[in-house]
N, C-alpha and C. Protein backbone atom coordinates (compact mmCIF):
# COMPACT_ATOMS: atom_id res chain seq x y z
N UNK A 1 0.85 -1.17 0.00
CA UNK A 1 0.00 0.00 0.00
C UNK A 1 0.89 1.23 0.00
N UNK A 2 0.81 2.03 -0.83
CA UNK A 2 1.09 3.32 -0.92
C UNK A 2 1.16 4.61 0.10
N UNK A 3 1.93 5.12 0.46
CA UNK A 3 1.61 5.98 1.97
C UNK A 3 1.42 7.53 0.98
N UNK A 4 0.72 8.53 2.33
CA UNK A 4 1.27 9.73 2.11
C UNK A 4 2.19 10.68 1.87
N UNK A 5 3.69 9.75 2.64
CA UNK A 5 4.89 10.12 2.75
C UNK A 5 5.75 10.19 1.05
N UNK A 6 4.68 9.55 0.69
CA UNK A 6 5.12 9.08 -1.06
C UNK A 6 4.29 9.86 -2.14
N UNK A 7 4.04 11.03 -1.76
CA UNK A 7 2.82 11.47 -2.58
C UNK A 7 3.51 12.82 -2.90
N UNK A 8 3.23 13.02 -4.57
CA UNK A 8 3.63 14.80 -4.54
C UNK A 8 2.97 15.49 -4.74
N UNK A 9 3.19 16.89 -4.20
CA UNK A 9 2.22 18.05 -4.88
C UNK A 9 1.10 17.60 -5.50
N UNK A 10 1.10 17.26 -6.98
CA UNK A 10 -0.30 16.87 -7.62
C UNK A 10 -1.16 16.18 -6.54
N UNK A 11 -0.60 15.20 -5.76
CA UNK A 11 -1.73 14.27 -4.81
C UNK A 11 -1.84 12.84 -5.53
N UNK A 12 -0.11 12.36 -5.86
CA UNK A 12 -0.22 11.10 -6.47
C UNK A 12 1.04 11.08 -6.31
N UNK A 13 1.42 9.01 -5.93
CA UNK A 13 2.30 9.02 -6.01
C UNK A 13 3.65 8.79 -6.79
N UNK A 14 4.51 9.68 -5.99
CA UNK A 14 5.85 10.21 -7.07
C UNK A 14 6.40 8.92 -7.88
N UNK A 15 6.93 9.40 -9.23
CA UNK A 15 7.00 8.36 -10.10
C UNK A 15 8.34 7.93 -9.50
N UNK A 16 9.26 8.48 -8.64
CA UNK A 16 10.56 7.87 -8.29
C UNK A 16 10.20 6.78 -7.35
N UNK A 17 9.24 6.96 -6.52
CA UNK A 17 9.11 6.17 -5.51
C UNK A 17 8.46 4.78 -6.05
N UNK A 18 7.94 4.79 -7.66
CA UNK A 18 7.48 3.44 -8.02
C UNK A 18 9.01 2.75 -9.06
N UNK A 19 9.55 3.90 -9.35
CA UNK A 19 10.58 3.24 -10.07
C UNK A 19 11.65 2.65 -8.58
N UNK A 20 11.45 3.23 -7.84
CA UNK A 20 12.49 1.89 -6.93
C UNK A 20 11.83 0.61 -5.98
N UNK A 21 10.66 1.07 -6.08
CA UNK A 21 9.59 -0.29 -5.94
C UNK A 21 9.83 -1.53 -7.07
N UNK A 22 9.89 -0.88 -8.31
CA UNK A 22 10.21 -1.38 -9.05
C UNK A 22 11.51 -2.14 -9.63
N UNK A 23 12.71 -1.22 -9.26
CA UNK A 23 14.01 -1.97 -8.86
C UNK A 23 14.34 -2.71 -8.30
N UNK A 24 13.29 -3.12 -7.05
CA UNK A 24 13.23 -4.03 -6.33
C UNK A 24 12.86 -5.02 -6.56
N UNK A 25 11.54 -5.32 -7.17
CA UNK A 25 10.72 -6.53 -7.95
C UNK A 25 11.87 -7.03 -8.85
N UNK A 26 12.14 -6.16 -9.86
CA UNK A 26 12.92 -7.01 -10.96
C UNK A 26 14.18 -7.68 -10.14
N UNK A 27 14.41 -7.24 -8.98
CA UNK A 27 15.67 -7.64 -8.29
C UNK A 27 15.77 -9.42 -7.73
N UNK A 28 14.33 -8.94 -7.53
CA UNK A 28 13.72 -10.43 -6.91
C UNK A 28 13.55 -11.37 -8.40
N UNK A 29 13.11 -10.99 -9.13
CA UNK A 29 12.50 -11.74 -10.45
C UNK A 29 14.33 -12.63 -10.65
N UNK A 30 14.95 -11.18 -11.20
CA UNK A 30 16.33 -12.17 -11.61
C UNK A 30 17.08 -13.15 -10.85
N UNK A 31 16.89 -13.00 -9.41
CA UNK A 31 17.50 -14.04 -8.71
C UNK A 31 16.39 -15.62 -8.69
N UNK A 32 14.94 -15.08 -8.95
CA UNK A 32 14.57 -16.55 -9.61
C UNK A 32 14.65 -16.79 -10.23
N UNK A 33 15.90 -16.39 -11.30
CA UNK A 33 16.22 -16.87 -12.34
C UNK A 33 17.63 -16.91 -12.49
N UNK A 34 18.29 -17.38 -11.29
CA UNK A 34 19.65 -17.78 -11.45
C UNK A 34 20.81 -16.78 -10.93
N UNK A 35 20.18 -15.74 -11.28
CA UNK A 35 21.00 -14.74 -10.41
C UNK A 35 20.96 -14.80 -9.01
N UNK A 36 22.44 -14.40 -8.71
CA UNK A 36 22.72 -13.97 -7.04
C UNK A 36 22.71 -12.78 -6.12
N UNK A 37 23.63 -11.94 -6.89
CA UNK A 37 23.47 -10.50 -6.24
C UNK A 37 23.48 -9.81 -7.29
N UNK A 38 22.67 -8.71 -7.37
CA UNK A 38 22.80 -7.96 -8.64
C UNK A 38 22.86 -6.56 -8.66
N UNK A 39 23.41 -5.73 -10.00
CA UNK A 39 23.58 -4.57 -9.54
C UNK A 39 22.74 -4.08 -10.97
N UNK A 40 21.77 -2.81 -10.95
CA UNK A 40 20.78 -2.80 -11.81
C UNK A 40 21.87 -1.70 -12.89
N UNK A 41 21.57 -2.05 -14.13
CA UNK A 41 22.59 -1.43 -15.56
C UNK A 41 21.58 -0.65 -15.77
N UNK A 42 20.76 -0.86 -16.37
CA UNK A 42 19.84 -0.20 -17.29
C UNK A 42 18.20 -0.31 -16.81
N UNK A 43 17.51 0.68 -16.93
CA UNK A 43 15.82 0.41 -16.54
C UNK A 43 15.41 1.41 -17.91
N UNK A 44 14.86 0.44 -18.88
CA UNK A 44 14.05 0.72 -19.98
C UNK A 44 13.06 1.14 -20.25
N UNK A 45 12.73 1.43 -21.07
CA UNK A 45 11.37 1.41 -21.52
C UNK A 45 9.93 1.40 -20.46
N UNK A 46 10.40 2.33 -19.60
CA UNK A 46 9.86 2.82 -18.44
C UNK A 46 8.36 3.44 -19.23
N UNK A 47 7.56 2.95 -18.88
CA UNK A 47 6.05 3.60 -19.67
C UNK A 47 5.32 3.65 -18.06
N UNK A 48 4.53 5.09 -17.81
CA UNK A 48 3.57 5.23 -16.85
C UNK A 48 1.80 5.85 -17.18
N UNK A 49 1.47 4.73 -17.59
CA UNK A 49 0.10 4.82 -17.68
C UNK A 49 -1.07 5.66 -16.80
N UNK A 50 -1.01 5.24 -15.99
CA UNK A 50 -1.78 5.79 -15.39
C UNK A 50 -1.21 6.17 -13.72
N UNK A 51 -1.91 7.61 -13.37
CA UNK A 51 -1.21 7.79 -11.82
C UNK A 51 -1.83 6.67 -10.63
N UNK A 52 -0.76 6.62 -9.53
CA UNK A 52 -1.03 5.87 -8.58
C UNK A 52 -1.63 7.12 -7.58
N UNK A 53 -2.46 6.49 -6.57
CA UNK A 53 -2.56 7.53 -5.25
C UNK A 53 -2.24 7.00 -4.26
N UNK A 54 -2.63 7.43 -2.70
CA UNK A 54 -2.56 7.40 -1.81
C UNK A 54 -3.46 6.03 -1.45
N UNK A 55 -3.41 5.00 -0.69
CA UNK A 55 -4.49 4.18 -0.61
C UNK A 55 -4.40 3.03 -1.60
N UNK A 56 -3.45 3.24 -2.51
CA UNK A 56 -4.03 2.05 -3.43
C UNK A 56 -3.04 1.13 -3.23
N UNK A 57 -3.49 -0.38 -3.69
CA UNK A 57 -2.54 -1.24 -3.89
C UNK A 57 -1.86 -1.92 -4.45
N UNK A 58 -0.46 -1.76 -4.74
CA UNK A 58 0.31 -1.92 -5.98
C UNK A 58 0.70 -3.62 -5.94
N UNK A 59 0.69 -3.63 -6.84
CA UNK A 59 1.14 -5.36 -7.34
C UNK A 59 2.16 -5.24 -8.31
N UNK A 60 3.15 -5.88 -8.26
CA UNK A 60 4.41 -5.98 -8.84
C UNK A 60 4.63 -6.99 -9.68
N UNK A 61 4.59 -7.38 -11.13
CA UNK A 61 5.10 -8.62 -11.63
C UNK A 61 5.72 -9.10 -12.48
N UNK A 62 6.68 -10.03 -12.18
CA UNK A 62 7.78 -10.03 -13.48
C UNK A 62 8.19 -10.94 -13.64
N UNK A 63 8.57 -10.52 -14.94
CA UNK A 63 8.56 -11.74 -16.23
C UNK A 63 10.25 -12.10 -16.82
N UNK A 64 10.61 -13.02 -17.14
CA UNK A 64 11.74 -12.62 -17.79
C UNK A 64 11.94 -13.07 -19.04
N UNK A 65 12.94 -12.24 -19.19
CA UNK A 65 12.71 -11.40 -20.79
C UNK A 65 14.51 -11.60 -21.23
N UNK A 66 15.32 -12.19 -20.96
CA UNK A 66 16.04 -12.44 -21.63
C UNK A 66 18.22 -12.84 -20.21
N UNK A 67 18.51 -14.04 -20.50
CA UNK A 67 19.66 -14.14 -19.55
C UNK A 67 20.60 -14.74 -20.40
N UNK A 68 21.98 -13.42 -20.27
CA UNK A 68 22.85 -13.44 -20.87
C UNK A 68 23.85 -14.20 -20.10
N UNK A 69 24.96 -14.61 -20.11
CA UNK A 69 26.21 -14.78 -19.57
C UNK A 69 26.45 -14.31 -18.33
N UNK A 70 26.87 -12.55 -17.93
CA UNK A 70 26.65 -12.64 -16.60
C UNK A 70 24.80 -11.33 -16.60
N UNK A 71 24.58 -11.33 -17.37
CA UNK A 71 23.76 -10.17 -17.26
C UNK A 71 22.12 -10.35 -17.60
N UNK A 72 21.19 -10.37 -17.21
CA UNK A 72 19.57 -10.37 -16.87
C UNK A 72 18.61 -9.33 -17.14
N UNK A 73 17.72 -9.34 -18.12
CA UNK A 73 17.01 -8.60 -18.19
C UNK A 73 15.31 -9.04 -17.85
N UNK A 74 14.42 -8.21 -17.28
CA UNK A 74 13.45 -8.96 -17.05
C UNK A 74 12.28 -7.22 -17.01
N UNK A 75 11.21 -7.91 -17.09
CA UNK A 75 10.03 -7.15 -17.41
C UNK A 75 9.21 -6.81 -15.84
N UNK A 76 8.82 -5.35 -15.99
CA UNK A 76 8.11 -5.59 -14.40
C UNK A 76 6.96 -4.66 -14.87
N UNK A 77 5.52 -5.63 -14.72
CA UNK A 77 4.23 -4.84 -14.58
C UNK A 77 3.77 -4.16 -13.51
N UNK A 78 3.46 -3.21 -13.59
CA UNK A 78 2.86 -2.56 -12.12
C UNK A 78 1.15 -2.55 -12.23
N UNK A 79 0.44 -3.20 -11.54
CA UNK A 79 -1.06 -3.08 -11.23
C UNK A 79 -1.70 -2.21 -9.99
N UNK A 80 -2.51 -1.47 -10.05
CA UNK A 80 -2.72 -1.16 -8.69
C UNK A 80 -4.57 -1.45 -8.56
N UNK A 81 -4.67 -1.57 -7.53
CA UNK A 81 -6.25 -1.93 -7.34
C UNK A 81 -6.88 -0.17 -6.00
N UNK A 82 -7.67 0.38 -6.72
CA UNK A 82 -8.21 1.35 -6.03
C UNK A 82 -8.49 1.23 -4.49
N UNK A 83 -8.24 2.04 -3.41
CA UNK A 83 -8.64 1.59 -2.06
C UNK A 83 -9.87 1.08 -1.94
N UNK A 84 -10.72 1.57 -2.65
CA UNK A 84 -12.32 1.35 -2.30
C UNK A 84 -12.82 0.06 -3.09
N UNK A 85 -12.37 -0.29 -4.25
CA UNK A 85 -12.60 -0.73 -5.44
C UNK A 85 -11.27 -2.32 -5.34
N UNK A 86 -11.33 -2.96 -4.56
CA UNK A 86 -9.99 -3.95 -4.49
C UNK A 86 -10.13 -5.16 -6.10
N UNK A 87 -11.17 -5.18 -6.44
CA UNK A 87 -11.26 -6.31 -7.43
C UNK A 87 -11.05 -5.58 -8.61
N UNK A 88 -10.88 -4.41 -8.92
CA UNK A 88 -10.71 -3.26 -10.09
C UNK A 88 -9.38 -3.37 -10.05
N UNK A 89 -8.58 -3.63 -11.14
CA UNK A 89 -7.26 -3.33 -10.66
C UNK A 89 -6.83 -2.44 -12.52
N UNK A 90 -6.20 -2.18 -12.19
CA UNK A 90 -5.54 -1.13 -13.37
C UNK A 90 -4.16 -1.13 -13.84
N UNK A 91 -3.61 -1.39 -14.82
CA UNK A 91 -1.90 -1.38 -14.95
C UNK A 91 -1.25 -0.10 -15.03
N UNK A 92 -0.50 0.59 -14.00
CA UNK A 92 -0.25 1.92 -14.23
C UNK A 92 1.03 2.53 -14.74
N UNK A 93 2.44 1.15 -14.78
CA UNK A 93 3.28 1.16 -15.15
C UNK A 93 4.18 -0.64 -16.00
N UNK A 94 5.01 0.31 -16.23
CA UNK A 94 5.83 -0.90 -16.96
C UNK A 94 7.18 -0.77 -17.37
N UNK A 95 8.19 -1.62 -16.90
CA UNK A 95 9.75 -1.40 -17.08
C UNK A 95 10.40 -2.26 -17.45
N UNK A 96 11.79 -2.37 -18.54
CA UNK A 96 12.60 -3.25 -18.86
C UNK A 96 13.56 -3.25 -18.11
N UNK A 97 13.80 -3.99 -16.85
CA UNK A 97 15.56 -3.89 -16.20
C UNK A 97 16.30 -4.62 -16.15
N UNK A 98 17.55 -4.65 -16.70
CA UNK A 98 18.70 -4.86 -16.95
C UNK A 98 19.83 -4.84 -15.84
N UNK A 99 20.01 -6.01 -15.12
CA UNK A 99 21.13 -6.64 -14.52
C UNK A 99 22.59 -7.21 -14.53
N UNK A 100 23.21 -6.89 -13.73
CA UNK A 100 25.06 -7.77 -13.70
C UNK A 100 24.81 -8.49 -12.68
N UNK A 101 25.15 -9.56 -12.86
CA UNK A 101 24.95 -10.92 -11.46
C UNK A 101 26.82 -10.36 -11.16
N UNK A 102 26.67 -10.20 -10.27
CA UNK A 102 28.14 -9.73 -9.47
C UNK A 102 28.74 -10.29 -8.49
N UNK A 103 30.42 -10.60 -7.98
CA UNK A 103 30.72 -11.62 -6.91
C UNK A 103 30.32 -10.32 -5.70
N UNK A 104 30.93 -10.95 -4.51
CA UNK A 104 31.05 -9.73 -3.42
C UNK A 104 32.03 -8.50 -3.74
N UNK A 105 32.85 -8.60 -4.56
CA UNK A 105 33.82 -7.62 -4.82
C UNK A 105 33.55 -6.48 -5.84
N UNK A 106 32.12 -7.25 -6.53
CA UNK A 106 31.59 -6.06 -7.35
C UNK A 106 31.44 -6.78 -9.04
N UNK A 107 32.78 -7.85 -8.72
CA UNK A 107 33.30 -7.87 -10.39
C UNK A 107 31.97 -9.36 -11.12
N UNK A 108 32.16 -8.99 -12.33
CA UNK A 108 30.57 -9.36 -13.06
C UNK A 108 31.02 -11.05 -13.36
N UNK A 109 30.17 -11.60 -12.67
CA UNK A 109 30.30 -13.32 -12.53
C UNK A 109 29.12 -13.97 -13.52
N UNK A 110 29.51 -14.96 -14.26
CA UNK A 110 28.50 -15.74 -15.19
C UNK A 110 27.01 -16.11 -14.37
N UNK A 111 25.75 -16.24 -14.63
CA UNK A 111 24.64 -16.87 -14.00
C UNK A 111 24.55 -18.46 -14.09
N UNK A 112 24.88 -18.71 -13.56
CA UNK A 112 24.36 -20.12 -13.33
C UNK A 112 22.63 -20.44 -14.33
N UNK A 113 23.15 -21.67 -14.92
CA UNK A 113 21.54 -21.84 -16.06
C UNK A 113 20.59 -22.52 -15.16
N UNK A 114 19.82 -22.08 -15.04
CA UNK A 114 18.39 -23.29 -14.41
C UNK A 114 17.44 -24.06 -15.41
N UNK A 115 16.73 -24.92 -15.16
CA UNK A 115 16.10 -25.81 -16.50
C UNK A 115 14.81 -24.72 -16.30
């Protein structure tokens, strides 16, 4: 759920605060997919449909979309369902992010393949 603390001026919340919601999801997505620790390269094709507010509840989901050697890219939908309205849900964003599976030292390590 979305707080107040996350809301700007207009009375919706700030698009930074869903793009690192969002950094986060895809963070999770690539490590179910073989990745370990990752450090985010690129966030794509960032499209924001529609505004989020205060009250609503965001759903995060992702897909993946392509694993290179050491590097991961994966898709993250954003849904939100109105406070009042929970079975209404709406897609309000959408991002391509782009990963380095990295050791502890930083330096860029191959992903391990999963079936």
């Amino acid at each position: 759920m979305l707080h107040p603390r996350d809301t700007s001026p207009n009375g919706t919340i700030f698009g930074g605060v869903i793009l690192s919601y969002i950094d986060q999801a895809g963070a999770i997505e690539a490590r179910l997919h073989g990745a370990d620790r990752v450090v985010t390269v690129a966030m794509e094709k960032v499209v924001f449909h529609a505004p989020v507010h205060v009250g609503d509840l965001a759903s995060f989901y992702g897909e993946l979309v392509r694993v290179g050697r050491t590097s991961i890219t994966v898709k993250i939908v954003v849904e939100v369902a109105p406070a009042r309205e929970r079975s209404a849900t709406t897609r309000v964003t959408e991002a391509e992010i782009t990963y380095v599976n990295v050791d502890e030292t930083g330096v860029p390590t191959p992903i391990p393949r999963t079936s």
